[in-house]
N, C-alpha and C. Protein backbone atom coordinates (compact mmCIF):
# COMPACT_ATOMS: atom_id res chain seq x y z
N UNK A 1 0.83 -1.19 0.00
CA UNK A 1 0.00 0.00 0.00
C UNK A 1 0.88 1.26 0.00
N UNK A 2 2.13 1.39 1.20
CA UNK A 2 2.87 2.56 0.92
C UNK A 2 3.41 3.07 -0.37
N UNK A 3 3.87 1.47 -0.41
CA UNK A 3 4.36 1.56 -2.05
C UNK A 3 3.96 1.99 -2.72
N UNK A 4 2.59 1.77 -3.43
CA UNK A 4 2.02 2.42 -4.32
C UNK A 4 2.00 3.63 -4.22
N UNK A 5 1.61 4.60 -2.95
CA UNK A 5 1.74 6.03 -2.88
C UNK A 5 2.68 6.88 -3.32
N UNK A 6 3.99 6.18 -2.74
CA UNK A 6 5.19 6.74 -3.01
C UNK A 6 5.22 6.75 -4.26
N UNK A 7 5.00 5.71 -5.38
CA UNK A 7 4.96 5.40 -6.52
C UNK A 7 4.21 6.23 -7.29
N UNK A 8 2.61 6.69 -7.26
CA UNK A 8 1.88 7.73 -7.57
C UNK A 8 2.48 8.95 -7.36
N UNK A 9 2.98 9.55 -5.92
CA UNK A 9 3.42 10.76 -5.85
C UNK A 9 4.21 10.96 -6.64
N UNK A 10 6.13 9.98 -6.98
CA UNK A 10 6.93 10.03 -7.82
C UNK A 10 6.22 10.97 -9.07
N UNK A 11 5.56 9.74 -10.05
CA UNK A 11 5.06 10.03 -10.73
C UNK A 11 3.88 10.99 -11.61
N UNK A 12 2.85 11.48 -9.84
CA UNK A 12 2.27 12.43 -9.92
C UNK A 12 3.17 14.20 -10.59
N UNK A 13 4.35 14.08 -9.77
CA UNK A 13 5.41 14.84 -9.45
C UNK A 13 6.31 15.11 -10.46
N UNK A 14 6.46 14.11 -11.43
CA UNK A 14 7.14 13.60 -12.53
C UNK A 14 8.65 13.69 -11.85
N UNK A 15 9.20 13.03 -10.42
CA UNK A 15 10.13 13.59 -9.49
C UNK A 15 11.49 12.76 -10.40
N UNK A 16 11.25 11.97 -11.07
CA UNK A 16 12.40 10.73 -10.93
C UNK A 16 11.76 10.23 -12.75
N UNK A 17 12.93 10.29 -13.25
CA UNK A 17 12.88 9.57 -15.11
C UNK A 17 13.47 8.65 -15.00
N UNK A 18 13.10 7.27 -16.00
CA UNK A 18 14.16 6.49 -15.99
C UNK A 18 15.52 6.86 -16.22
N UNK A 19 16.47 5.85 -16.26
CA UNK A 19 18.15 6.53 -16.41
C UNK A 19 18.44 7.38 -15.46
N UNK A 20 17.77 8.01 -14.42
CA UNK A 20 18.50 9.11 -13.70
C UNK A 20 19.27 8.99 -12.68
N UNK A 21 20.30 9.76 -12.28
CA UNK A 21 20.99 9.57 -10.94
C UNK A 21 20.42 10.44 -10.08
N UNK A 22 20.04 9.46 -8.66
CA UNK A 22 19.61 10.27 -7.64
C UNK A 22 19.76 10.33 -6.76
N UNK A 23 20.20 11.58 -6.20
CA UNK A 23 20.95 11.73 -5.08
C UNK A 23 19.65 11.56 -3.55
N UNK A 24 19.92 10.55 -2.57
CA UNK A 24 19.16 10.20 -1.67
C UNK A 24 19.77 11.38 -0.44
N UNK A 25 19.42 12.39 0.02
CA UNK A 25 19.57 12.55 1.79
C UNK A 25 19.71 11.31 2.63
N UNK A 26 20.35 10.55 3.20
CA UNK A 26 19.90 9.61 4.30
C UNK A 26 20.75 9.74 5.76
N UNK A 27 20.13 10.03 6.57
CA UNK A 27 19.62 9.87 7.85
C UNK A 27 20.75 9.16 8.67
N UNK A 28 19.94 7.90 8.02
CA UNK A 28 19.46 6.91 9.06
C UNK A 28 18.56 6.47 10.00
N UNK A 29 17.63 7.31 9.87
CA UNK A 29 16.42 7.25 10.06
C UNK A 29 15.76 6.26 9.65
N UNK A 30 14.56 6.66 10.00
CA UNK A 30 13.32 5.20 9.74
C UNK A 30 13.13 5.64 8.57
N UNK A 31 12.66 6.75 8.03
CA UNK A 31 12.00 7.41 6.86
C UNK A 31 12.75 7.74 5.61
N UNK A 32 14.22 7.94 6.07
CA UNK A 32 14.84 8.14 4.61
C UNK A 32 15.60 6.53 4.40
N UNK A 33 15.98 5.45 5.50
CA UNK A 33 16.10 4.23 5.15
C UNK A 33 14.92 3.56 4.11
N UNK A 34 13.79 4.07 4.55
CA UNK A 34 12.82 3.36 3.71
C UNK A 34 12.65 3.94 2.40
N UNK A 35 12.79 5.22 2.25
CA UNK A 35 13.17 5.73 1.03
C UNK A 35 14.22 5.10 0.06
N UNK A 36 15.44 5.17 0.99
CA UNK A 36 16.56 4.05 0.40
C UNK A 36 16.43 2.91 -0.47
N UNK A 37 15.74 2.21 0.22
CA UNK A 37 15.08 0.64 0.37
C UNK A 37 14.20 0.67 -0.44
N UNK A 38 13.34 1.31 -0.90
CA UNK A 38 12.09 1.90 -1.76
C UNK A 38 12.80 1.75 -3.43
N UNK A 39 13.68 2.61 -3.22
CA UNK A 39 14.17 3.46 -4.52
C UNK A 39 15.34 2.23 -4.86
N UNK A 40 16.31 1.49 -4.42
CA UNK A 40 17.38 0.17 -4.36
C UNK A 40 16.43 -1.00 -4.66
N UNK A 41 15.05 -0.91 -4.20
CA UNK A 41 14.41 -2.31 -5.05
C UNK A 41 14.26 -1.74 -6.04
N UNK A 42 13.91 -0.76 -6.87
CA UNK A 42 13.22 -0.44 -8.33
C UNK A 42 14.51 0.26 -9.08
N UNK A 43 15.68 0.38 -8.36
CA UNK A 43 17.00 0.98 -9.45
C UNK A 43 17.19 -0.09 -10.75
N UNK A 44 16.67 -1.41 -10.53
CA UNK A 44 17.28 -2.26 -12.31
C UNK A 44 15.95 -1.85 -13.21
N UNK A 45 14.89 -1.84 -12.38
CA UNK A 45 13.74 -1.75 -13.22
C UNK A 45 13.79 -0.36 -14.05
N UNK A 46 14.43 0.65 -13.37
CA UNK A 46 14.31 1.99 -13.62
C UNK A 46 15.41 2.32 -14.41
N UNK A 47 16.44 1.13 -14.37
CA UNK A 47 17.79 2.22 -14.33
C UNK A 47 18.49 3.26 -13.85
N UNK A 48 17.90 3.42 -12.20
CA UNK A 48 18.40 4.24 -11.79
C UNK A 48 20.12 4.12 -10.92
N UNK A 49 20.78 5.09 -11.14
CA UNK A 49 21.90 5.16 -10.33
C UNK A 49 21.77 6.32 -9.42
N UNK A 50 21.64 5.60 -7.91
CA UNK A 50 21.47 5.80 -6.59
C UNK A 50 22.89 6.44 -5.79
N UNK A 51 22.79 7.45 -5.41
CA UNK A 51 23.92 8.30 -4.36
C UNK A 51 23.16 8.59 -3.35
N UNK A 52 23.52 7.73 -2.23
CA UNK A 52 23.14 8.46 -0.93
C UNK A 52 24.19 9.04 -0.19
N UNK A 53 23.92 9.96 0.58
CA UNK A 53 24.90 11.44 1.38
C UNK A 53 23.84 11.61 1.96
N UNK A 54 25.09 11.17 3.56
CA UNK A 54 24.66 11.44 4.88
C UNK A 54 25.64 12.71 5.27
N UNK A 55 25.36 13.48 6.04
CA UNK A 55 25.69 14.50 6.83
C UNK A 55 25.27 14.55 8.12
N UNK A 56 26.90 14.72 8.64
CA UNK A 56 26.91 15.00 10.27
C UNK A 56 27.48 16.10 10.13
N UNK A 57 25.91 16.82 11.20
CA UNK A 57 26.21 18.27 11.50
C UNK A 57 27.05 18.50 12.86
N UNK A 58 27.50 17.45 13.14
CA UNK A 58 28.51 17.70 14.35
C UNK A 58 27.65 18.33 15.70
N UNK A 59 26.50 17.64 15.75
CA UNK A 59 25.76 18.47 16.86
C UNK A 59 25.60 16.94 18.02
N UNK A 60 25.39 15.70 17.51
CA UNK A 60 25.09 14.70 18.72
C UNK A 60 26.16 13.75 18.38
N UNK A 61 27.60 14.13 18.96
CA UNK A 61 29.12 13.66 18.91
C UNK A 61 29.13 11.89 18.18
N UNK A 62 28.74 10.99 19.24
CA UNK A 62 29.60 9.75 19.22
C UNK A 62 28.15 8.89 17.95
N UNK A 63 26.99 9.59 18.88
CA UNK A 63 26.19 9.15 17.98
C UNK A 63 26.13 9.65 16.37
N UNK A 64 26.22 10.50 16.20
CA UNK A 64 25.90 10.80 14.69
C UNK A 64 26.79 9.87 14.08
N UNK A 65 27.88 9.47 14.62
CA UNK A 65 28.89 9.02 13.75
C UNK A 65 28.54 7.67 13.68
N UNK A 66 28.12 7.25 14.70
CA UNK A 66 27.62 5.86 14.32
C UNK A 66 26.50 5.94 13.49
N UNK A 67 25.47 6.78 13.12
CA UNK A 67 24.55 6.86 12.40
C UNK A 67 25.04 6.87 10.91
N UNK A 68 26.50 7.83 10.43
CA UNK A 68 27.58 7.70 9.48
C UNK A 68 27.50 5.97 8.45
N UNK A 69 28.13 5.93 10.16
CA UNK A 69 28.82 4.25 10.14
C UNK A 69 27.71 2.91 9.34
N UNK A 70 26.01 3.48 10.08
CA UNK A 70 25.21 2.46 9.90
C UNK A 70 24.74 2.75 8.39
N UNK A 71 24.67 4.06 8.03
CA UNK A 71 24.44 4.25 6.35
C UNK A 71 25.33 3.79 5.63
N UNK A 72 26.91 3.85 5.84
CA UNK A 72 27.86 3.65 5.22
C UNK A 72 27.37 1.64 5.00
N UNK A 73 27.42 1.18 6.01
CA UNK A 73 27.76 -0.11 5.80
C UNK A 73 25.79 -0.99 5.10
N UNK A 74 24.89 0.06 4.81
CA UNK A 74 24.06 -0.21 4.28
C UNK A 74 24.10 -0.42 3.11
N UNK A 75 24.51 0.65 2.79
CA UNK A 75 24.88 1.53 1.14
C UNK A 75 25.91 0.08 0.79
N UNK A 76 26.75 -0.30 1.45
CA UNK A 76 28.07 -1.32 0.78
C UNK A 76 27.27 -2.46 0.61
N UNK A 77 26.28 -3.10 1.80
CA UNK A 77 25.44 -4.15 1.38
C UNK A 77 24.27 -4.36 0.28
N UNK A 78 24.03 -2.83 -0.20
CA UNK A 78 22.98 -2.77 -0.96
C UNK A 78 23.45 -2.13 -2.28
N UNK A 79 25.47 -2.45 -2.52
CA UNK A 79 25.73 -1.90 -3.33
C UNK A 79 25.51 -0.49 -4.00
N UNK A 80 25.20 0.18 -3.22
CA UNK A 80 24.85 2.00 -3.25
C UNK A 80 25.87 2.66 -2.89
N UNK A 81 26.08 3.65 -4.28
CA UNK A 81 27.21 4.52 -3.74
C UNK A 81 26.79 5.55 -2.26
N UNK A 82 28.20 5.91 -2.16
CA UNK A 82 27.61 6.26 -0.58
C UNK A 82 28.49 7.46 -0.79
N UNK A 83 28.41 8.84 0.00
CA UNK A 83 29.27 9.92 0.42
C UNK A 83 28.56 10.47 1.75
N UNK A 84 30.03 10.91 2.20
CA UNK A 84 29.32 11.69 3.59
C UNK A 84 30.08 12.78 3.92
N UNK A 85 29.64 13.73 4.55
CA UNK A 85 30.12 14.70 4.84
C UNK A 85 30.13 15.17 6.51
N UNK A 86 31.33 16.28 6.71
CA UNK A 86 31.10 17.05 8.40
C UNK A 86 30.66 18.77 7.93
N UNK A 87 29.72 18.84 8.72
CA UNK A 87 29.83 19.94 8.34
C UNK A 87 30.03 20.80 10.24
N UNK A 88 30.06 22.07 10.23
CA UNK A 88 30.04 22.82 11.67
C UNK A 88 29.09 23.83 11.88
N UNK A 89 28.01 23.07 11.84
CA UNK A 89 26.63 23.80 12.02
C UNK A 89 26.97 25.00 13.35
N UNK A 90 27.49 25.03 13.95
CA UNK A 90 27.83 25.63 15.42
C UNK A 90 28.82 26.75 15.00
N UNK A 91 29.50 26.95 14.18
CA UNK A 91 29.98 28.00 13.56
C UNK A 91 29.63 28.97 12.51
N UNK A 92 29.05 27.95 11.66
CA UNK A 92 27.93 28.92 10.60
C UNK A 92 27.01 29.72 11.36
N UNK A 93 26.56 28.98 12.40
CA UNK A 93 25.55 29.74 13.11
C UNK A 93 25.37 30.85 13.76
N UNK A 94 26.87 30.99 14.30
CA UNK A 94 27.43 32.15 15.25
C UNK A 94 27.71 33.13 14.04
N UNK A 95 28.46 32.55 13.20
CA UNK A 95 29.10 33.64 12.12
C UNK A 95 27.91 34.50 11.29
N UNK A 96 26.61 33.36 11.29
CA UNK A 96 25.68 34.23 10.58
C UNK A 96 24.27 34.52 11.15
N UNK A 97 24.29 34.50 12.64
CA UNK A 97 23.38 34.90 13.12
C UNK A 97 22.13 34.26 12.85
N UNK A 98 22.04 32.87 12.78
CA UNK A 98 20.70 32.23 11.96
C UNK A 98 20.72 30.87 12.94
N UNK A 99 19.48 30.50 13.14
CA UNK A 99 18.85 29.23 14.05
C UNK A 99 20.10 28.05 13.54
N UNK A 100 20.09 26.79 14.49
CA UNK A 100 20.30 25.74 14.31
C UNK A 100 20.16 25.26 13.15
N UNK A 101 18.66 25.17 12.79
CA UNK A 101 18.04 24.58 11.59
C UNK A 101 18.03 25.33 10.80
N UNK A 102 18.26 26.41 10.50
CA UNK A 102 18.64 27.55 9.03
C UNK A 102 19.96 26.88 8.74
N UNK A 103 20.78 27.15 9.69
CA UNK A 103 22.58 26.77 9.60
C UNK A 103 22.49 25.38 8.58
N UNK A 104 21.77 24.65 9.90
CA UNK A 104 21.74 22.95 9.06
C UNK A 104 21.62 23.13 7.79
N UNK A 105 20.30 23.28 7.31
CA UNK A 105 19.83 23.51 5.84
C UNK A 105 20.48 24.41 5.04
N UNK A 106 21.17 24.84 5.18
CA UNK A 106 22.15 26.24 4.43
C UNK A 106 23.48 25.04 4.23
N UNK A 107 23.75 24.13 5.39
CA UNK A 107 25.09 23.77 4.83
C UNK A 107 24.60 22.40 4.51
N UNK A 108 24.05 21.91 4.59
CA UNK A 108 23.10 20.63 3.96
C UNK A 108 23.01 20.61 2.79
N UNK A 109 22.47 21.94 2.27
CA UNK A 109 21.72 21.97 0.80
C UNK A 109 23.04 22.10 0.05
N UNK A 110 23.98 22.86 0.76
CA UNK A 110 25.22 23.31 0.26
C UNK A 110 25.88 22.02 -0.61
N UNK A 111 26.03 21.13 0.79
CA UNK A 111 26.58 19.05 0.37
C UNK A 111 25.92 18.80 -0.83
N UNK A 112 24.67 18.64 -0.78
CA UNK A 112 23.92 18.23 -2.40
C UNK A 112 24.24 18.93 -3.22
N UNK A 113 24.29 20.14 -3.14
CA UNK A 113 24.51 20.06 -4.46
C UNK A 113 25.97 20.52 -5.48
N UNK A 114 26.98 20.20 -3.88
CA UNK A 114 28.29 19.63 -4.64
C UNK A 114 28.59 18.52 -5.04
């Protein structure tokens, strides 16, 4: 049933063509794993080539990195290229006077779309 939704929206959206490379956000989360997992069953059908990039904003130390660690070694089992990045959400922030979550998303969006 999810499936199909996700599948309609895609397509509602026209988000994703065959042949395309697409770059995944992942987490490690519940929600962008399943995205993962979603999009890695239908990459032969589609032809898609899959990049997931995780980012640690350096805000929850030992854990984020294991969160790193658990995408990294997903991505190798599910044959998905993988990149990750640090970024210093805690300095952008000071330097530019902007929330936590502005900082994040300012240097987040920054990762994608290098």
């Amino acid at each position: 049933m999810m499936e199909r939704k996700v599948e309609y929206f895609l397509a509602k959206h026209q988000l994703i063509d065959k042949g395309s490379t697409v770059i995944i956000g992942v987490s490690g989360g519940p929600d962008s794993m399943a995205l993962l997992h979603f999009l890695s069953s239908r990459r032969e059908d589609e032809g898609l080539k899959l990049i997931a990039v995780t980012v640690n904003h350096q805000l929850r130390g030992e854990e984020a990195r294991a969160d790193v660690e658990y995408v990294r070694q997903v991505c190798s089992d599910w044959e998905i290229t993988f990149e990750s990045a640090e970024i210093d959400v805690r300095a952008y922030k000071q330097a530019h006077k902007v929330s936590t979550q502005v900082a994040s998303r300012i240097l987040r969006y920054d990762i994608f779309e290098k």
